[in-house]
Protein backbone atom coordinates (compact mmCIF):
# COMPACT_ATOMS: atom_id res chain seq x y z
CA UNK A 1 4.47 10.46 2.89
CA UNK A 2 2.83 6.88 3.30
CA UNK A 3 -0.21 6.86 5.13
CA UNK A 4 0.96 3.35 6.35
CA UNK A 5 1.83 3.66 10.07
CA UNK A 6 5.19 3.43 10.62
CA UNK A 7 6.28 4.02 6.59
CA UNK A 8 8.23 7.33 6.68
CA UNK A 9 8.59 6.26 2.32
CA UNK A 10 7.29 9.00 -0.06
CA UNK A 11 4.22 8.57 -0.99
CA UNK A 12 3.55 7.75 -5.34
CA UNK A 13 -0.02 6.33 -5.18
CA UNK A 14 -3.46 7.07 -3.94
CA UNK A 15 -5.80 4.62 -2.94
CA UNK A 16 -9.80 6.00 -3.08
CA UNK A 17 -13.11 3.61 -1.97
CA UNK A 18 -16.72 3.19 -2.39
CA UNK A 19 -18.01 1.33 -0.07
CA UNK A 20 -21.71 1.46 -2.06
CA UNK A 21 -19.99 -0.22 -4.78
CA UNK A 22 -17.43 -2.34 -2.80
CA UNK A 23 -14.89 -0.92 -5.28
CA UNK A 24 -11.24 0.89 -4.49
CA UNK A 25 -9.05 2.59 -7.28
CA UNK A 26 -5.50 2.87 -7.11
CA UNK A 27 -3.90 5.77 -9.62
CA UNK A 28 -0.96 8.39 -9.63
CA UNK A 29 -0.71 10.16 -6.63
CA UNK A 30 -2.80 12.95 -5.96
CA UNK A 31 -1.58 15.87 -4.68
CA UNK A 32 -4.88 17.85 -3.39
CA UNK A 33 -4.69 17.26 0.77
CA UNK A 34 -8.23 17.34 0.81
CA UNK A 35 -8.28 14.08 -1.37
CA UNK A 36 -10.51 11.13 0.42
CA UNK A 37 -8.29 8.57 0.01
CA UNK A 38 -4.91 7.28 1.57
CA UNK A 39 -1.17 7.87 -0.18
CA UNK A 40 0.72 5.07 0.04
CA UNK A 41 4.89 4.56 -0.96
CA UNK A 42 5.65 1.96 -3.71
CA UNK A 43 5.95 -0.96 -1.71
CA UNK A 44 2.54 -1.02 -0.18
CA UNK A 45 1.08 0.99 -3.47
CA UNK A 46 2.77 -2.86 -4.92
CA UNK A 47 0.88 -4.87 -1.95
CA UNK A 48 -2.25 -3.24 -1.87
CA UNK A 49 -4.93 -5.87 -1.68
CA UNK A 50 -8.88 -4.87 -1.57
CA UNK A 51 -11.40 -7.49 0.75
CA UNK A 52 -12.70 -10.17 -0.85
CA UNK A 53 -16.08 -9.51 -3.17
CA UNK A 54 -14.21 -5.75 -4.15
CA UNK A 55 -12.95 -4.96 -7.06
CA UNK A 56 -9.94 -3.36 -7.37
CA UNK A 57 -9.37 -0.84 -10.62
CA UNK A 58 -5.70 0.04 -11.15
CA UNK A 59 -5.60 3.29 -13.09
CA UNK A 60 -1.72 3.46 -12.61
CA UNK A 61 0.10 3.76 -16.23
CA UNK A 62 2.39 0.97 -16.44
CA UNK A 63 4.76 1.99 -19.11
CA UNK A 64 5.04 4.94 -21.39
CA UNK A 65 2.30 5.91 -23.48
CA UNK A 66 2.86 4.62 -26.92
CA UNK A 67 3.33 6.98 -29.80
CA UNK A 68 1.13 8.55 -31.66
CA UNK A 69 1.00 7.71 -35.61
CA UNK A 70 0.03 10.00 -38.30
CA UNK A 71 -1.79 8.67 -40.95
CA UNK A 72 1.46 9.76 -43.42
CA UNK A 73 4.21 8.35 -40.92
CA UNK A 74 7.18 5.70 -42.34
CA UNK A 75 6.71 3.51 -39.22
CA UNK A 76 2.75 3.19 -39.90
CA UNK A 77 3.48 2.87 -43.83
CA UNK A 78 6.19 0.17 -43.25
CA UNK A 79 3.72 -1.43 -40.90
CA UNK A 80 1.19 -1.98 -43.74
CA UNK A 81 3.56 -3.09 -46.45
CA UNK A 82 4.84 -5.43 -44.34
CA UNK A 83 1.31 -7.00 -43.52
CA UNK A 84 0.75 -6.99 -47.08
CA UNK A 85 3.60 -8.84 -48.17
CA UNK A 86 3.04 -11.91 -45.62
């Protein structure tokens, strides 16, 4: 669940700090309890804000992971005549 008071959302983010480096992290949600961090649904996982003079490093992945080429595959092949040809 959110750790947000009041947000009974499920959680799909976890937030972790250091304060020595005035950095936070926000990446896929961890499912260890023991974590030191807060869960938060995708609303406030969308809102999350860090003070002024932190950084903020958003490890979330945003889209699918592209595919992999092989050195031998038609799209990567394609790929280079076309280059070659403009």
């Amino acid at each position: 669940m959110c750790s947000r008071p009041g947000c009974a959302e499920p959680a799909i983010a976890s937030i972790t700090y250091d304060l020595s480096s005035l950095r936070a992290w926000i990446g896929g949600l961890v499912v260890d309890a023991d974590h030191p961090g807060h869960d938060l649904c995708a609303v406030h996982a969308a809102r999350f804000r860090v003070p002024t003079g932190w950084d903020l490093l958003d490890e979330r992945q945003v889209g699918p992971a592209p595919p992999s080429l092989r050195a031998d595959s038609p799209m990567l092949a394609r790929a280079f005549r076309s280059a070659r040809a403009s």
